[in-house]
Protein backbone atom coordinates (compact mmCIF):
# COMPACT_ATOMS: atom_id res chain seq x y z
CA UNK A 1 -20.73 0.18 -16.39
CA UNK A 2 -20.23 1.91 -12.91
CA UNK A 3 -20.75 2.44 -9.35
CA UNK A 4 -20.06 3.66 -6.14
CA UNK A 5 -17.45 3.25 -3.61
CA UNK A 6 -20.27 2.52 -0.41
CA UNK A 7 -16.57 1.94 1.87
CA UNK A 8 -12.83 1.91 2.20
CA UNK A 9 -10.85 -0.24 4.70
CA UNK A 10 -7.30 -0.97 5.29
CA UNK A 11 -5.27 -2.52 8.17
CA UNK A 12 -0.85 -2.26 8.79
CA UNK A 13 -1.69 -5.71 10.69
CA UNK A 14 -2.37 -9.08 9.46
CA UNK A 15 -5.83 -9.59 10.33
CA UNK A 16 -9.11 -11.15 9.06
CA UNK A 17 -11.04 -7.63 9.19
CA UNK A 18 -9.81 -3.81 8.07
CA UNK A 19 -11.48 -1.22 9.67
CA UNK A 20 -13.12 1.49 8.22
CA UNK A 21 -11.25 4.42 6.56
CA UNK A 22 -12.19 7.82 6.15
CA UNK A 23 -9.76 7.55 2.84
CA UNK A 24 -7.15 5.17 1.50
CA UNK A 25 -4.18 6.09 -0.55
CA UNK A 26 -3.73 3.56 -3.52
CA UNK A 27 -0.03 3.34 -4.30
CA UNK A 28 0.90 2.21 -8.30
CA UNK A 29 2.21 -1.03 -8.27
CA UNK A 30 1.94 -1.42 -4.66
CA UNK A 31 -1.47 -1.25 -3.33
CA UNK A 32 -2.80 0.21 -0.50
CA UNK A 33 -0.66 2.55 1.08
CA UNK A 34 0.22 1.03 4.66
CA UNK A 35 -1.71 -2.04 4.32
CA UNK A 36 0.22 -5.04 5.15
CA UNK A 37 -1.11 -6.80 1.69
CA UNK A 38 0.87 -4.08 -0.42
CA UNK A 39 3.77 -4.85 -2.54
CA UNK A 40 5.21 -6.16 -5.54
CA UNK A 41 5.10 -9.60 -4.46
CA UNK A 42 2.68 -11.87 -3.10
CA UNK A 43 1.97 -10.67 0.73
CA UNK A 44 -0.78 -13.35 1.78
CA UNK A 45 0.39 -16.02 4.33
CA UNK A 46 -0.52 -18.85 2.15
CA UNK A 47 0.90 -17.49 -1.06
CA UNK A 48 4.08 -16.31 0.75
CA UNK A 49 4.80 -20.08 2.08
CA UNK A 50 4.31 -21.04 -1.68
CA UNK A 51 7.06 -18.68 -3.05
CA UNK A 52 7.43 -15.56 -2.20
CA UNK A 53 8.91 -14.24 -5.10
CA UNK A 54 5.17 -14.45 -7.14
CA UNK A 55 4.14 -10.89 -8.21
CA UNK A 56 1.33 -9.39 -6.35
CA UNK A 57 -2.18 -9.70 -8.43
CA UNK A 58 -4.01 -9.45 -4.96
CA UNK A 59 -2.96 -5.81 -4.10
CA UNK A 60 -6.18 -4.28 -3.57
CA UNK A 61 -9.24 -6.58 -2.80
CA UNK A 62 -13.25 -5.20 -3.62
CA UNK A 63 -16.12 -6.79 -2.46
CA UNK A 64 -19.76 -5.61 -3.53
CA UNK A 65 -21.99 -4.60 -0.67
CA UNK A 66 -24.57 -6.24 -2.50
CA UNK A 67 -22.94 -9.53 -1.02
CA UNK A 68 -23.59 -8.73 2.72
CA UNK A 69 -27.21 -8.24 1.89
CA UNK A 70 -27.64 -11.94 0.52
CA UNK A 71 -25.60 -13.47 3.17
CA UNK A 72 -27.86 -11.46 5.58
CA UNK A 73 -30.93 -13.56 4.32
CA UNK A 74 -29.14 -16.94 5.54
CA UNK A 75 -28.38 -15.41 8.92
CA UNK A 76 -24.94 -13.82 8.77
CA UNK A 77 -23.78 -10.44 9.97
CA UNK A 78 -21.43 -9.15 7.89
CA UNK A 79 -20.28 -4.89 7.47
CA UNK A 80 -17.34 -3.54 5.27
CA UNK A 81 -14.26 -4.70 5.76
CA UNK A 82 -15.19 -7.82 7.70
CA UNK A 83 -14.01 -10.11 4.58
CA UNK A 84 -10.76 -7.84 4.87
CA UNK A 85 -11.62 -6.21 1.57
CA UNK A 86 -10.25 -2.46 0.64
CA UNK A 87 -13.14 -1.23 -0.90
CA UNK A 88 -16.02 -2.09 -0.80
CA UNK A 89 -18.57 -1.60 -3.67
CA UNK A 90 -22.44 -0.95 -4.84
CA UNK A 91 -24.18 -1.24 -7.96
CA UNK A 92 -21.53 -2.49 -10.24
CA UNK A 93 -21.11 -6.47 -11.19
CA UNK A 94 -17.81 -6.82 -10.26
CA UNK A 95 -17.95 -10.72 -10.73
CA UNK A 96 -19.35 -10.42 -14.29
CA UNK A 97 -15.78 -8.31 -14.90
CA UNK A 98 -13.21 -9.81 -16.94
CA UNK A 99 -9.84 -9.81 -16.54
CA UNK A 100 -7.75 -6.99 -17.45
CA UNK A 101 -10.94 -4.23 -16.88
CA UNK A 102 -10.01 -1.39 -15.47
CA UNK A 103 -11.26 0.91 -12.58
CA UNK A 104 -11.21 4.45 -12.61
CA UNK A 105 -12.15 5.26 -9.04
CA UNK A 106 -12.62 8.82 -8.04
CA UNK A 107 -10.55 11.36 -9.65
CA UNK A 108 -7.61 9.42 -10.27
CA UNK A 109 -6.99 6.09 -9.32
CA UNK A 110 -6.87 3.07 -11.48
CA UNK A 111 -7.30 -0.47 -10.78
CA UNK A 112 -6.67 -3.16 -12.93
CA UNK A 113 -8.51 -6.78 -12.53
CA UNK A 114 -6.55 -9.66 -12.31
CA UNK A 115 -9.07 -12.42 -10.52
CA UNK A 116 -11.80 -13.62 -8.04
CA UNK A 117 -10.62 -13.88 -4.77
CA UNK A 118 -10.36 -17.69 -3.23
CA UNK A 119 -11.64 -17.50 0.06
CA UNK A 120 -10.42 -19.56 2.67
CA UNK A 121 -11.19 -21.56 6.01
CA UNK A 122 -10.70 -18.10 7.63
CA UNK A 123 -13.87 -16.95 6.67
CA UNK A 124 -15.73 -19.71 8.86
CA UNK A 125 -13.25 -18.54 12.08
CA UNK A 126 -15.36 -15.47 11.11
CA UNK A 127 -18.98 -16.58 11.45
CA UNK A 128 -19.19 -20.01 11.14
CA UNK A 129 -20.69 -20.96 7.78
CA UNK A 130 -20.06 -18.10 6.06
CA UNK A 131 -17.61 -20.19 3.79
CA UNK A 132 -20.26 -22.03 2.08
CA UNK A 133 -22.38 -18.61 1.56
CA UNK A 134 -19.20 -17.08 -0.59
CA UNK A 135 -18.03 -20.81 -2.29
CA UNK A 136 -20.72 -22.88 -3.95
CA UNK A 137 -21.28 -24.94 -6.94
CA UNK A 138 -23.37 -23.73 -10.16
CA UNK A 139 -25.24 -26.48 -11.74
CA UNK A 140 -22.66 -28.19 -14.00
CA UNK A 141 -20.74 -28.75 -10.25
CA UNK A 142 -18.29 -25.76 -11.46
CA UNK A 143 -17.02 -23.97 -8.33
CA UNK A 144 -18.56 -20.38 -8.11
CA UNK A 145 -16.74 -17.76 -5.70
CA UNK A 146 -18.27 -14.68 -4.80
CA UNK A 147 -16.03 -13.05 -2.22
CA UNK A 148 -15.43 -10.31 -4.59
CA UNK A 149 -12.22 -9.39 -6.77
CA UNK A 150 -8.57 -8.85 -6.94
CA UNK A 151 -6.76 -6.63 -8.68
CA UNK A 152 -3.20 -3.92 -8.87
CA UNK A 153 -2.81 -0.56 -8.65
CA UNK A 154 -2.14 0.56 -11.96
CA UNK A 155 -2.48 4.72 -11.25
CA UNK A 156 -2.27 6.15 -7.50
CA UNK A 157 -4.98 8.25 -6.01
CA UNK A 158 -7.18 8.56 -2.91
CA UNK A 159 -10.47 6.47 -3.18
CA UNK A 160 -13.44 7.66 -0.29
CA UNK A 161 -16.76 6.52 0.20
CA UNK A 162 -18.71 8.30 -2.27
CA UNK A 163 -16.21 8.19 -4.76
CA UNK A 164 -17.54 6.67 -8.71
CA UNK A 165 -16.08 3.92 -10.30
CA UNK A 166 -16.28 3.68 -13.74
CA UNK A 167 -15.57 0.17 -15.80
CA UNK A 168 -13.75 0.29 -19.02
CA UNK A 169 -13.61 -3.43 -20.22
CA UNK A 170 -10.50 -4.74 -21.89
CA UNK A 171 -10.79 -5.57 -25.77
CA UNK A 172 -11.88 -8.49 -26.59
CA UNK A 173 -11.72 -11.90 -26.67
CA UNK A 174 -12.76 -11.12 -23.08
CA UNK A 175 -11.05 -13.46 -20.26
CA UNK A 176 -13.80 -14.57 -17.65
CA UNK A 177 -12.52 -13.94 -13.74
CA UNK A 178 -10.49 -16.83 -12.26
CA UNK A 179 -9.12 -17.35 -9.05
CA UNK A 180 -5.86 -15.25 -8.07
């Protein structure tokens, strides 16, 4: 399984969208180098409040572009890094991952996955909405998330658009994605 890296986006600042990077730097352990969501403990607001001393399995966030297309369709607007994702992805499942794949991206970074991401009411300050687009229900009333993925640094290395991504699943009994 692979793909390509279609963007990269990072931001020292907390704030709902990263801008657009020519490169990021991903940082073992730590995340994206000089994003305010890197470190060995939780850095999100709400996770923070809950006890800041939780390791950090949200270090770098991808989304698949694939997603902007199909929210597109309903009316939304949305480019890379608006969902303040680091990389953004194409033509790769990254929801049908399970947890513990890793990501070789480029030439020598590593990611490891450790969840789905759990959107919040944020995303409706955004473009009002756009919550229900990324949260839903399947048919058994199971909650179904599809703001991408969440996952550590577990080798540094530059990622840039362009750059591969290549999938090498855990073994098995595989884990199915959860929220992080």
């Amino acid at each position: 399984m692979s793909g390509i890296v279609a963007a990269v986006s990072s931001n020292a600042e907390y704030s709902f969208t990263k801008p657009n990077r020519d490169s990021i730097m991903l940082l073992a352990g730590l995340g994206v180098e000089g994003d305010v969501h890197a470190g060995v403990t939780v850095k999100h607001r709400s996770r923070v409040a809950q006890d800041p001393t939780q390791p950090n399995l949200r270090q770098v966030h991808l989304i698949h572009e694939e997603l902007f297309a199909e929210v597109s369709a309903e009316g939304f607007k949305v480019m890379s890094g608006d969902l303040g994702e680091n990389i953004t992805t194409r033509d790769i499942d990254l929801l049908g991952l399970p947890v513990g794949t890793l990501l070789r991206i480029g030439d020598h970074a590593v990611l490891e996955v450790t969840g789905l991401r759990n959107p919040c009411l944020q995303i409706d300050h955004f473009q009002d909405g756009l919550l229900k687009q990324v949260v839903g229900r399947d048919e058994a009333g199971n909650v179904v998330r599809r703001a991408g993925i969440m996952s550590i640094v577990k080798q540094s290395g530059a990622v840039r658009p362009g750059d591969t991504i290549k999938a090498k699943l855990p073994s098995g009994p595989h884990r199915p994605l959860d929220r992080v």
